[in-house]
N, C-alpha and C. Protein backbone atom coordinates (compact mmCIF):
# COMPACT_ATOMS: atom_id res chain seq x y z
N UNK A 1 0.85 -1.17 0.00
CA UNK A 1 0.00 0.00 0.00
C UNK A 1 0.89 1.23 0.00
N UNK A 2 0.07 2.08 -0.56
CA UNK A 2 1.12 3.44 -0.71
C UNK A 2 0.40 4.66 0.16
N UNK A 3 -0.90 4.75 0.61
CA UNK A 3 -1.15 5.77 1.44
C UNK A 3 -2.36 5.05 2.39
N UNK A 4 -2.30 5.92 3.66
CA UNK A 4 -3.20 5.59 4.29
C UNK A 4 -4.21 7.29 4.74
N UNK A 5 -5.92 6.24 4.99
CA UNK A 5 -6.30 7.68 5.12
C UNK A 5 -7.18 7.54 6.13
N UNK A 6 -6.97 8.61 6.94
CA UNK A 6 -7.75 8.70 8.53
C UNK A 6 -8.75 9.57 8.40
N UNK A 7 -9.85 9.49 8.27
CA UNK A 7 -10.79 10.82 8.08
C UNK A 7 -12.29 10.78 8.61
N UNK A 8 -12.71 11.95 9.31
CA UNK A 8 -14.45 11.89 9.24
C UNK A 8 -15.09 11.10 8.84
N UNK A 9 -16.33 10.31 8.60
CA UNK A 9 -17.22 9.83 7.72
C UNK A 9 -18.36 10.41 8.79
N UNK A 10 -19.05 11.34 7.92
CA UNK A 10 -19.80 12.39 8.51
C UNK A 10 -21.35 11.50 7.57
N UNK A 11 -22.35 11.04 8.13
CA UNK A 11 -22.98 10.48 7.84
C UNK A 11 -24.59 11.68 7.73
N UNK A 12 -25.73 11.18 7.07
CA UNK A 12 -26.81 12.44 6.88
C UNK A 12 -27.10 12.62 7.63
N UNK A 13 -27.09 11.71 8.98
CA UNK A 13 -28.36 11.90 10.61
C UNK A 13 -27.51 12.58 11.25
N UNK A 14 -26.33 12.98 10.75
CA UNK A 14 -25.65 13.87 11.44
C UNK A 14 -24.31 13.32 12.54
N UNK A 15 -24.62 12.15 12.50
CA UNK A 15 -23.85 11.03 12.81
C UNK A 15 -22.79 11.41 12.37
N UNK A 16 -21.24 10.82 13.33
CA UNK A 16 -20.06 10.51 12.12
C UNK A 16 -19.18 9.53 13.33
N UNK A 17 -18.12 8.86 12.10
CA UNK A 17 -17.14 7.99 12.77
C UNK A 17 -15.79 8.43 11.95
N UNK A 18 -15.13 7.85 12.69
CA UNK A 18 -13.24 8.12 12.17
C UNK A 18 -13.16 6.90 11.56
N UNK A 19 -12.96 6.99 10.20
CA UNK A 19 -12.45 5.62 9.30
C UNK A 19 -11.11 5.49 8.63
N UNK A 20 -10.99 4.67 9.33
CA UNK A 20 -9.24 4.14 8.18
C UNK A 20 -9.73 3.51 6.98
N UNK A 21 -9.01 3.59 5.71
CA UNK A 21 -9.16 3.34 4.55
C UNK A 21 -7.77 3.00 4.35
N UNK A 22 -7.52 2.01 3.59
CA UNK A 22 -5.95 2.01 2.50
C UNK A 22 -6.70 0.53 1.03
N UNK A 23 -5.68 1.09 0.52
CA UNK A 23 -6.15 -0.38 -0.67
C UNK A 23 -4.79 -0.81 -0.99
N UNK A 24 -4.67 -2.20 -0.81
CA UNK A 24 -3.44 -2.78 -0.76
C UNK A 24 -3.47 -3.89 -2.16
N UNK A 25 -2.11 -3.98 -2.87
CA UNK A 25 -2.22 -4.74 -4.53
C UNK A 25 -2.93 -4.00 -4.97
N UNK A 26 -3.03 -2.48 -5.04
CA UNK A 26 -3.68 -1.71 -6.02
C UNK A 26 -2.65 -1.57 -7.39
N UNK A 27 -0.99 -1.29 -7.84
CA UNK A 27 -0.85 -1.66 -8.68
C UNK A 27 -0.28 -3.27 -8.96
N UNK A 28 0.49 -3.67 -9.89
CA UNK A 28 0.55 -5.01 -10.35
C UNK A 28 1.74 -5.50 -9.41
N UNK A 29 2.91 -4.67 -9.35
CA UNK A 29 3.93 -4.98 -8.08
C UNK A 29 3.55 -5.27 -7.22
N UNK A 30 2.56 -4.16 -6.35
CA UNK A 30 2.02 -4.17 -5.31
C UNK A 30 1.43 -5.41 -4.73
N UNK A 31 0.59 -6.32 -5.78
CA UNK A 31 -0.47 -7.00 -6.10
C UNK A 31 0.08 -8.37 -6.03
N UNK A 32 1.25 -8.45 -7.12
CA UNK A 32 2.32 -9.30 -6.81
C UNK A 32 2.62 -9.80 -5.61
N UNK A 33 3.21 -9.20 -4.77
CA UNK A 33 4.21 -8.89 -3.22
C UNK A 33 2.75 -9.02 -2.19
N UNK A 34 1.74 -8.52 -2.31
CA UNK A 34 0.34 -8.77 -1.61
C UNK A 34 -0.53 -10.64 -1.90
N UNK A 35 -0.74 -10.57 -2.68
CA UNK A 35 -1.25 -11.83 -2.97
C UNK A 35 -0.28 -13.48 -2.89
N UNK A 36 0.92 -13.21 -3.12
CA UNK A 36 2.42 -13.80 -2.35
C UNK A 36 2.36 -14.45 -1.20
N UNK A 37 2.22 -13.38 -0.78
CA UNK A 37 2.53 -12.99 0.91
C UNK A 37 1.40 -13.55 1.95
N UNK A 38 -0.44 -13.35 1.45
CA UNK A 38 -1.29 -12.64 2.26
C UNK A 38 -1.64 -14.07 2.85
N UNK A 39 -1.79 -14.18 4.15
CA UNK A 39 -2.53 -15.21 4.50
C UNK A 39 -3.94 -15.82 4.41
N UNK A 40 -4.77 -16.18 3.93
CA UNK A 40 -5.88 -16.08 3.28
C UNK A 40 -7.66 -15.95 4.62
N UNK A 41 -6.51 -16.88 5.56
CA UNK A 41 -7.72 -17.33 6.51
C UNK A 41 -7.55 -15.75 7.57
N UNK A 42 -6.46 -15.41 7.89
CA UNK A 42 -5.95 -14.52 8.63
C UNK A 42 -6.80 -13.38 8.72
N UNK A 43 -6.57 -12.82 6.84
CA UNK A 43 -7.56 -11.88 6.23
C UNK A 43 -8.49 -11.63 6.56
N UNK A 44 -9.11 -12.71 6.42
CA UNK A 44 -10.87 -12.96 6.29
C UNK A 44 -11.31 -12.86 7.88
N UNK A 45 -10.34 -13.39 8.37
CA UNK A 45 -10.53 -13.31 10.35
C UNK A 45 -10.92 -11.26 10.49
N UNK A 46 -9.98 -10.88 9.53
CA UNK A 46 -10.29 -8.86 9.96
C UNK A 46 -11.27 -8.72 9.67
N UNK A 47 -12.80 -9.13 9.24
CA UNK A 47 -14.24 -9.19 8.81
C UNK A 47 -14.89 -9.23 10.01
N UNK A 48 -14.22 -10.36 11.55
CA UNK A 48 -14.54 -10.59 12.28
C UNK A 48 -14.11 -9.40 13.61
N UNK A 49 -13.23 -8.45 13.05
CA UNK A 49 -12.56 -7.47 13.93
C UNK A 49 -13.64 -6.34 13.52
N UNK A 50 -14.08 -6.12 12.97
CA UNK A 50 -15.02 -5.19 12.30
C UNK A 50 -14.71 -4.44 11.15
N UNK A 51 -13.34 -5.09 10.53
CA UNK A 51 -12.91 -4.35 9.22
C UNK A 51 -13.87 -4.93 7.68
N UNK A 52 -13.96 -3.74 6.84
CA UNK A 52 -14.74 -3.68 5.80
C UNK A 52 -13.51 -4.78 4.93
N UNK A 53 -13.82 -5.55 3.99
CA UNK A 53 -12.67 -5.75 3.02
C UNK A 53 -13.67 -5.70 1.01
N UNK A 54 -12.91 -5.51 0.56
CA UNK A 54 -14.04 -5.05 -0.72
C UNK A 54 -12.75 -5.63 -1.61
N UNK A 55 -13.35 -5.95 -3.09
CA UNK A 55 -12.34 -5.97 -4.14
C UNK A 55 -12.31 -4.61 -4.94
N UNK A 56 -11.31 -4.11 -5.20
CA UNK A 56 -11.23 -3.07 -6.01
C UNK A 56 -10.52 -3.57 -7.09
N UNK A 57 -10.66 -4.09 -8.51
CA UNK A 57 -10.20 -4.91 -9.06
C UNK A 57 -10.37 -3.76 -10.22
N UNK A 58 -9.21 -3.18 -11.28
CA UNK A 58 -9.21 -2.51 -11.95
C UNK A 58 -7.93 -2.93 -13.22
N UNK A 59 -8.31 -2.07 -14.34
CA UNK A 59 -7.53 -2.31 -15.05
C UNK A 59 -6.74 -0.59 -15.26
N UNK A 60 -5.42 -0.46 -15.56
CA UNK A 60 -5.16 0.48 -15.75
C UNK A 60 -3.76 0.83 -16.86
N UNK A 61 -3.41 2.12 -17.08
CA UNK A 61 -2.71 2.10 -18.24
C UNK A 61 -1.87 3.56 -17.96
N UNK A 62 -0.44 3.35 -17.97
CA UNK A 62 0.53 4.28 -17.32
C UNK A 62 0.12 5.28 -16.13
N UNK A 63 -0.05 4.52 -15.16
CA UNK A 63 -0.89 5.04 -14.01
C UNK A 63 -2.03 5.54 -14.00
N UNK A 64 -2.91 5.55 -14.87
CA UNK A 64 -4.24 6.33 -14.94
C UNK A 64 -4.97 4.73 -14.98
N UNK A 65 -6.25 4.74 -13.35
CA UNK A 65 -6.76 3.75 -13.69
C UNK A 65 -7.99 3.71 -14.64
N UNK A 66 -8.24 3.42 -15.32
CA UNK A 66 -8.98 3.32 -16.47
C UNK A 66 -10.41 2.64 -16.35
N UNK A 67 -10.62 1.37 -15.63
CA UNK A 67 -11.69 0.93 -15.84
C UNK A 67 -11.92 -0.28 -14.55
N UNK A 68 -13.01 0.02 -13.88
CA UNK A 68 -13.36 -1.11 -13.12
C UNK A 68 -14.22 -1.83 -13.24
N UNK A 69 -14.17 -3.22 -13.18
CA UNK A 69 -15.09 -3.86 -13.98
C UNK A 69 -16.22 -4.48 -12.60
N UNK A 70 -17.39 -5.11 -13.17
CA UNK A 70 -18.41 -5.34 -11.73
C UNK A 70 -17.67 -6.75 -11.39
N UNK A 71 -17.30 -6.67 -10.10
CA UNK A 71 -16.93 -7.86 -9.76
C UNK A 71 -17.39 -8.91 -8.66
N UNK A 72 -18.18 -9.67 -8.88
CA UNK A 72 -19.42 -10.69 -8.23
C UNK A 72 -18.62 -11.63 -7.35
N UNK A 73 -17.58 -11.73 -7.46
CA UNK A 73 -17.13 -13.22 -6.54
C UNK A 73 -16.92 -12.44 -5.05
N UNK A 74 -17.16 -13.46 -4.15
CA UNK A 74 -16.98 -13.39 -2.78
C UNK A 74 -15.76 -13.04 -2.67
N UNK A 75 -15.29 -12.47 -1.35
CA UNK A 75 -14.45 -11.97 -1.10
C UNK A 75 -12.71 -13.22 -1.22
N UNK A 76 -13.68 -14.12 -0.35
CA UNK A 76 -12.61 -15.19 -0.75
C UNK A 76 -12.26 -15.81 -1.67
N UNK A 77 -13.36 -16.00 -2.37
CA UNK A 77 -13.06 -16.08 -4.24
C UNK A 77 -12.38 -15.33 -4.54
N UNK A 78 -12.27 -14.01 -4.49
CA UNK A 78 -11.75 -13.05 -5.19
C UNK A 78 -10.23 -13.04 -4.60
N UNK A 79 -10.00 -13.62 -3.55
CA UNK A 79 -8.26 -13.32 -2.68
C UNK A 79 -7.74 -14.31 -3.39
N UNK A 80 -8.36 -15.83 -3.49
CA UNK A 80 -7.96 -16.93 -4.09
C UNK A 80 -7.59 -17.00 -5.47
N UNK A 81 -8.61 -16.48 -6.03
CA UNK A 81 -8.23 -16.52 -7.39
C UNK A 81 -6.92 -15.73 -8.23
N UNK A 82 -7.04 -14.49 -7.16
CA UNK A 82 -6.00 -14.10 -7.50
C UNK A 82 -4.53 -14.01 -7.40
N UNK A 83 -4.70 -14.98 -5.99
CA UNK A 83 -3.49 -15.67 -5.38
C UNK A 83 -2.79 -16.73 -6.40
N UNK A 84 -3.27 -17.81 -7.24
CA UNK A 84 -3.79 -18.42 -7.78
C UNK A 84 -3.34 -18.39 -9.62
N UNK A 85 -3.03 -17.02 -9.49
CA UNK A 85 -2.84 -16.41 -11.20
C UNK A 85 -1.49 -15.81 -10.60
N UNK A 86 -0.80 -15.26 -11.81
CA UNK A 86 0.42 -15.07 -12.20
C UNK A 86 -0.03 -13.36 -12.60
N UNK A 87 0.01 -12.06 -12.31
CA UNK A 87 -0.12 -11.14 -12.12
C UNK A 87 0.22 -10.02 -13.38
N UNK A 88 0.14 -9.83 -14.51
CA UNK A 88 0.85 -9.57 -15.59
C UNK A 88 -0.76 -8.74 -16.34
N UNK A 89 0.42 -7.85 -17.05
CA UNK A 89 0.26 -6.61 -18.37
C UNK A 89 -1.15 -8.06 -19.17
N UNK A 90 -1.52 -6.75 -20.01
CA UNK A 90 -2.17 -7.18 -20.85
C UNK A 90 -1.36 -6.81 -22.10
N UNK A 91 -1.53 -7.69 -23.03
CA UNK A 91 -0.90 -7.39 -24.20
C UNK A 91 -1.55 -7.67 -25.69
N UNK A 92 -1.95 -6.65 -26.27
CA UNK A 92 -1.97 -6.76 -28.01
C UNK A 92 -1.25 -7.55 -28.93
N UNK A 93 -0.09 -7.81 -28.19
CA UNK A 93 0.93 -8.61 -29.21
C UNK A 93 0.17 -9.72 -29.05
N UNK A 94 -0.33 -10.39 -28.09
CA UNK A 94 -0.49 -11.95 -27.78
C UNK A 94 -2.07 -12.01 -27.61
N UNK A 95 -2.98 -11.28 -28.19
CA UNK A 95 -4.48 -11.60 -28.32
C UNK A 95 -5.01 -12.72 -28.04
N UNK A 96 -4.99 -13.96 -27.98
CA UNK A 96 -5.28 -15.26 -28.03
C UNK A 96 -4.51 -15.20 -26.03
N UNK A 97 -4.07 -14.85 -25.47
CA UNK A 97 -3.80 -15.23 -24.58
C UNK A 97 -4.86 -14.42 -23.43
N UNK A 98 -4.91 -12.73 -24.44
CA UNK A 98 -5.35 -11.66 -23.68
C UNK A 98 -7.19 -11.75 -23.56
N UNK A 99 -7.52 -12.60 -24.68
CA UNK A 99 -9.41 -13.04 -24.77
C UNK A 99 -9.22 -14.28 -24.06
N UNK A 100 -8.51 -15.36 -23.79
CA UNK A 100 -8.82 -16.25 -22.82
C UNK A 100 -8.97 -15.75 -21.36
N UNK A 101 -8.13 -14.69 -21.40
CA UNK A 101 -7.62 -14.58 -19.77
C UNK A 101 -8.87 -13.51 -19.27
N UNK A 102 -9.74 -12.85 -20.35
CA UNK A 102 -10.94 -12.00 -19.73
C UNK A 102 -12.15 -12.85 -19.90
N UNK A 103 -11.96 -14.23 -20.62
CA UNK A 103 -12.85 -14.70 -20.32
C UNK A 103 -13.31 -16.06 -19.19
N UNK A 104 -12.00 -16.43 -19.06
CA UNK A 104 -11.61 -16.47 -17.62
C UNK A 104 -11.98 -16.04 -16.44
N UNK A 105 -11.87 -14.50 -16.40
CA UNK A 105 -12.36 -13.50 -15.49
C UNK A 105 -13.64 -13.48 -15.78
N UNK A 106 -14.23 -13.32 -16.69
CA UNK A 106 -15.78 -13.51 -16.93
C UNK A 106 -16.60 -14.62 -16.11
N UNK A 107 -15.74 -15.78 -16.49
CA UNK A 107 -16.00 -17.33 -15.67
C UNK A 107 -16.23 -17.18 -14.29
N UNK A 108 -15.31 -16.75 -13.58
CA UNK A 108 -14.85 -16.49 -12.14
C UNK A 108 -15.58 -15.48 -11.67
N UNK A 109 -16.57 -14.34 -12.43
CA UNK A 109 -16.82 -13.75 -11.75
C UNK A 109 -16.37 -12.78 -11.30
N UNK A 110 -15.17 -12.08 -12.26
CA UNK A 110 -14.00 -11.10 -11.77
C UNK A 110 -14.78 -9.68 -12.70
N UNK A 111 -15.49 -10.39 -13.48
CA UNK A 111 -16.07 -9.25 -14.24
C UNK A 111 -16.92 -9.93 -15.00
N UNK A 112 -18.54 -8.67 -15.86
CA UNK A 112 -19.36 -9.54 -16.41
C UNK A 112 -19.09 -9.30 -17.77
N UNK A 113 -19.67 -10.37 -18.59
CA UNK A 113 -20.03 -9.88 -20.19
C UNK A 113 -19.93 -8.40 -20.75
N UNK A 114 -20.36 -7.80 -19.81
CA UNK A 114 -21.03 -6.44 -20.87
C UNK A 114 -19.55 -5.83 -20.11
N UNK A 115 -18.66 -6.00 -19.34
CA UNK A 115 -17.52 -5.44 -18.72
C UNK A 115 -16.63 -5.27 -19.72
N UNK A 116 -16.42 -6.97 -20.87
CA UNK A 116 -16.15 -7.19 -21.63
C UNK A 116 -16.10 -6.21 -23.11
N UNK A 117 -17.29 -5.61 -22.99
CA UNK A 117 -17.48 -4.77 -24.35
C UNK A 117 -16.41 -3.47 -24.16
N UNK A 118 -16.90 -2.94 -22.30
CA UNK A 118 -16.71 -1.67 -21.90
C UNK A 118 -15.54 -1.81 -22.38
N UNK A 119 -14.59 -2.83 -21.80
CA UNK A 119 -12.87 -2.83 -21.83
C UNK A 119 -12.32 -2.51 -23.09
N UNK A 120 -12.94 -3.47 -24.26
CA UNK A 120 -12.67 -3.46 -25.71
C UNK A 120 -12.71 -2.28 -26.32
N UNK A 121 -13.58 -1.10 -25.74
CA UNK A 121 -13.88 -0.12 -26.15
C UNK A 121 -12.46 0.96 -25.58
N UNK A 122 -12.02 0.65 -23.85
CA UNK A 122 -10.26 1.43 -23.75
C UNK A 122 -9.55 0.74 -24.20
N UNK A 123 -9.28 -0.56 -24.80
CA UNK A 123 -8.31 -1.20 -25.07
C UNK A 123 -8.26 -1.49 -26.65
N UNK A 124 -9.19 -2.20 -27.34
CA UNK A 124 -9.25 -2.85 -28.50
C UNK A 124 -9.03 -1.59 -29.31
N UNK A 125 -9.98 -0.96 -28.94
CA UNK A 125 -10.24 0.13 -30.21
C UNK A 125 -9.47 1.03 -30.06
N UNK A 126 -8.20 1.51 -29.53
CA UNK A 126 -7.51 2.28 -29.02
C UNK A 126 -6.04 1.62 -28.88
N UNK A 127 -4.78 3.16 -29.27
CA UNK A 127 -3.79 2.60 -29.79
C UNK A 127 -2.71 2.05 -28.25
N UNK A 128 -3.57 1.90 -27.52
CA UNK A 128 -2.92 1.51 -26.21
C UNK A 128 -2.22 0.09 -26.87
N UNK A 129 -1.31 -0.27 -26.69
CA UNK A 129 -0.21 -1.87 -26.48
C UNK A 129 -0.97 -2.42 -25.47
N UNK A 130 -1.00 -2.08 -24.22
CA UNK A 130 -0.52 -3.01 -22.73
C UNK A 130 -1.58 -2.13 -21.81
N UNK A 131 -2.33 -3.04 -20.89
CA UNK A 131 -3.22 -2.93 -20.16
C UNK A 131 -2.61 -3.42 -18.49
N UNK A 132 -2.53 -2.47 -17.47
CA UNK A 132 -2.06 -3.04 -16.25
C UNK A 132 -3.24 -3.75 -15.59
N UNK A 133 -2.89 -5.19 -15.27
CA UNK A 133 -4.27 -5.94 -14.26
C UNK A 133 -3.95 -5.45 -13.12
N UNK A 134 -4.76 -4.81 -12.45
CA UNK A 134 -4.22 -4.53 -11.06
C UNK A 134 -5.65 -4.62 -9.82
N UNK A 135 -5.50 -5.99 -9.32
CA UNK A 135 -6.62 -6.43 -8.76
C UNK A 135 -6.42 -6.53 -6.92
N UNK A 136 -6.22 -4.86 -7.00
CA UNK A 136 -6.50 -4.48 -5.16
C UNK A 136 -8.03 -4.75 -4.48
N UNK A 137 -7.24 -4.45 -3.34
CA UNK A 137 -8.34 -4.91 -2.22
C UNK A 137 -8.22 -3.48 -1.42
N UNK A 138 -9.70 -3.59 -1.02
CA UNK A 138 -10.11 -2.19 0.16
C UNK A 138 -10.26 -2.93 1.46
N UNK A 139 -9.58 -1.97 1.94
CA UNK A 139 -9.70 -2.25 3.57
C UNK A 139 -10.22 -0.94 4.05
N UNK A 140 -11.14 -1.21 5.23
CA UNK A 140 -12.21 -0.19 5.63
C UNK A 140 -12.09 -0.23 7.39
N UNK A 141 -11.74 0.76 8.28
CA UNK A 141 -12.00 0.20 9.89
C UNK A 141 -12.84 1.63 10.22
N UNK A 142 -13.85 1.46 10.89
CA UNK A 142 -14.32 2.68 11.81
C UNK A 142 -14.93 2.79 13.04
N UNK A 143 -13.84 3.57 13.64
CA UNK A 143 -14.55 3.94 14.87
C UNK A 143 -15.69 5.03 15.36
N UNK A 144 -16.75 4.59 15.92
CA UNK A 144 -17.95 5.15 15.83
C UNK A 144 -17.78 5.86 16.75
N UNK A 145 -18.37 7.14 17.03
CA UNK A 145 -18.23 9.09 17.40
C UNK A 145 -17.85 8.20 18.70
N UNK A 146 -18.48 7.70 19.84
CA UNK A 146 -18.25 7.77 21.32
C UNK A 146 -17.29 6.71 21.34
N UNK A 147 -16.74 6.22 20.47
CA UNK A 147 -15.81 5.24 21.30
C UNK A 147 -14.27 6.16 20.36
N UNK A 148 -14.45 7.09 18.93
CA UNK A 148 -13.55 7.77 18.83
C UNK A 148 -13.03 8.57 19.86
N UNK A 149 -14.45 9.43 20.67
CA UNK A 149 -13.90 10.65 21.37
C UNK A 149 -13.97 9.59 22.81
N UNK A 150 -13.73 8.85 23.28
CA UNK A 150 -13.52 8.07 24.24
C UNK A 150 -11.71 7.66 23.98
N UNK A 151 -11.38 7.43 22.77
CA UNK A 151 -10.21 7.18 22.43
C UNK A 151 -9.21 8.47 23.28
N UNK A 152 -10.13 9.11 21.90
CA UNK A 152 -8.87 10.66 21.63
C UNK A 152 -8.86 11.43 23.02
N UNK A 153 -10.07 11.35 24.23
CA UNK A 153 -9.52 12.02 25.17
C UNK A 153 -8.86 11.08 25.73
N UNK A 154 -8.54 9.92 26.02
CA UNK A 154 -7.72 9.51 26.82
C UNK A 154 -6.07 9.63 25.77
N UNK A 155 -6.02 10.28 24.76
CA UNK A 155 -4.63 10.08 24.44
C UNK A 155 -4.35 8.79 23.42
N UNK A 156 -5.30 7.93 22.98
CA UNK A 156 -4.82 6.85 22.69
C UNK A 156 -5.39 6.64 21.16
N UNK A 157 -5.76 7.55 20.53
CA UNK A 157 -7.05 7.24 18.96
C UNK A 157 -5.69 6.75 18.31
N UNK A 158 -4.78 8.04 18.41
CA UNK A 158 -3.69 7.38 17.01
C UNK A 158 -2.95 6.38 17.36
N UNK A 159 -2.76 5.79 18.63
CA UNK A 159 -2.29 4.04 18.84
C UNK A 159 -3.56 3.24 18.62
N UNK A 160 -4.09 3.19 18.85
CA UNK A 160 -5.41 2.77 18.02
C UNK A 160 -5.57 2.75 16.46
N UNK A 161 -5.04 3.35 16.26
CA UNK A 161 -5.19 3.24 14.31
C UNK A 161 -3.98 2.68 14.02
N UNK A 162 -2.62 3.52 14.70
CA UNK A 162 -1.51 2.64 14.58
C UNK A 162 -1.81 0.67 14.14
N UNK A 163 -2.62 0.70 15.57
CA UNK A 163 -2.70 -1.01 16.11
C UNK A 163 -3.62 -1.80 14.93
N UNK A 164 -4.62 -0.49 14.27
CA UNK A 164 -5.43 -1.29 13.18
C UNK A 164 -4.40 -1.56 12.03
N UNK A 165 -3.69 -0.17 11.89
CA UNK A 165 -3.26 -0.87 10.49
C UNK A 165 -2.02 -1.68 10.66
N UNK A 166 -1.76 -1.86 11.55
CA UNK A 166 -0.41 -3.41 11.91
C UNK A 166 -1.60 -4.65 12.24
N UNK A 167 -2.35 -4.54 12.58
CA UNK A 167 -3.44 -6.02 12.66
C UNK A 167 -3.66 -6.37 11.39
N UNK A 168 -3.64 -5.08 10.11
CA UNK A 168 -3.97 -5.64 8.91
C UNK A 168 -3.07 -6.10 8.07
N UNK A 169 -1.93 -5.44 8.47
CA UNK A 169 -0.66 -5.41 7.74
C UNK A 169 0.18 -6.97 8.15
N UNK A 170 -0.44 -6.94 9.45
CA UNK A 170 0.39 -8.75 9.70
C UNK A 170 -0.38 -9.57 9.13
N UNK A 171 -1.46 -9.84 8.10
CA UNK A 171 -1.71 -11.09 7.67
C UNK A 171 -1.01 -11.40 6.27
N UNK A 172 -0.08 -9.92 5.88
CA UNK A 172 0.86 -10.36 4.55
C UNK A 172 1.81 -10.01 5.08
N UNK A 173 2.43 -10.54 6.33
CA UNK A 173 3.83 -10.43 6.97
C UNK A 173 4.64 -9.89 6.28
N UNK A 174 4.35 -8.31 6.41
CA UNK A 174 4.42 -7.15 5.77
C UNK A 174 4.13 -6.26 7.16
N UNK A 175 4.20 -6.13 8.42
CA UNK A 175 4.35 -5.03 9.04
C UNK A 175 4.89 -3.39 8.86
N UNK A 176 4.04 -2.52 8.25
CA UNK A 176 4.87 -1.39 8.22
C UNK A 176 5.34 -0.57 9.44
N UNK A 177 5.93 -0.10 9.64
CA UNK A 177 6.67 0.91 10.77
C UNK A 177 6.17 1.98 11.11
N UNK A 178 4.93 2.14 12.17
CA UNK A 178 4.28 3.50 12.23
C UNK A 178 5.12 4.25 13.46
């Protein structure tokens, strides 16, 4: 992951909570070194801590992400499968490799039919070469108003977020250094 974000979520009833956000294997390195690494059962245990986990599964092209496609598989489908695959460019040169492998994803549930057209339309028809697969994951934690300001007056909210994002960060024994 490359940023993390601590912020409001100021809700309509007037409500709000402090939410951590990061998306981790958002590009193909990333994704690489994440899906490698991630422990699968571990993960799925932060669902049970009260963390959000989502697929953010995108395709993109010299850093501009370009297109996200609807993606139906369960969460654990979606960690597996991509654990599972070999992490790589899309390529024009090798067509026959690049229509198996979205229809593949079609199969699985990584994206639908009509995702299919959308893509053809940034990719096929357009003088792009190479398409980045880059199939991140969202991670979501929030602490709700009275147990934030229960935190923050005693001194302790930002060891508290510290502690979330090392709870998340140890299931791809990947600890970062806060």
């Amino acid at each position: 992951m490359k940023q993390i974000a601590v912020a409001p979520n100021i809700k309509n009833d007037g409500e709000w909570a402090i939410e951590l956000e990061f998306y981790a294997g958002d590009t193909m390195n990333q994704a690489r070194t994440f899906f490698n690494r991630v422990d699968v059962d571990e993960l799925l245990a932060l669902e049970h801590k009260g963390w959000r986990l989502e697929p953010n599964f995108h395709f993109a092209f010299q850093g501009t992400n370009l297109f996200y496609p609807t993606t139906r598989a369960g969460i654990r489908d979606y960690i597996e499968f991509w654990k599972a695959r070999k992490i790589k460019q899309l390529n024009k040169s090798n067509m026959d490799e690049y229509q198996s492998f979205i229809d593949e994803l079609i199969r699985q549930n990584m994206m639908t039919p009509d995702d299919k057209h959308k893509l053809a339309d940034l990719f096929d028809k357009t003088e792009r070469q190479t398409l980045n697969v880059c199939p991140g994951l969202y991670f979501g934690y929030q602490w709700p108003k009275t147990e934030a300001i229960k935190l923050d007056s005693a001194g302790q909210l930002t060891d508290a977020i510290k502690e979330k994002i090392q709870e998340a960060a140890r299931t791809w024994e990947n600890s970062p250094t806060c």
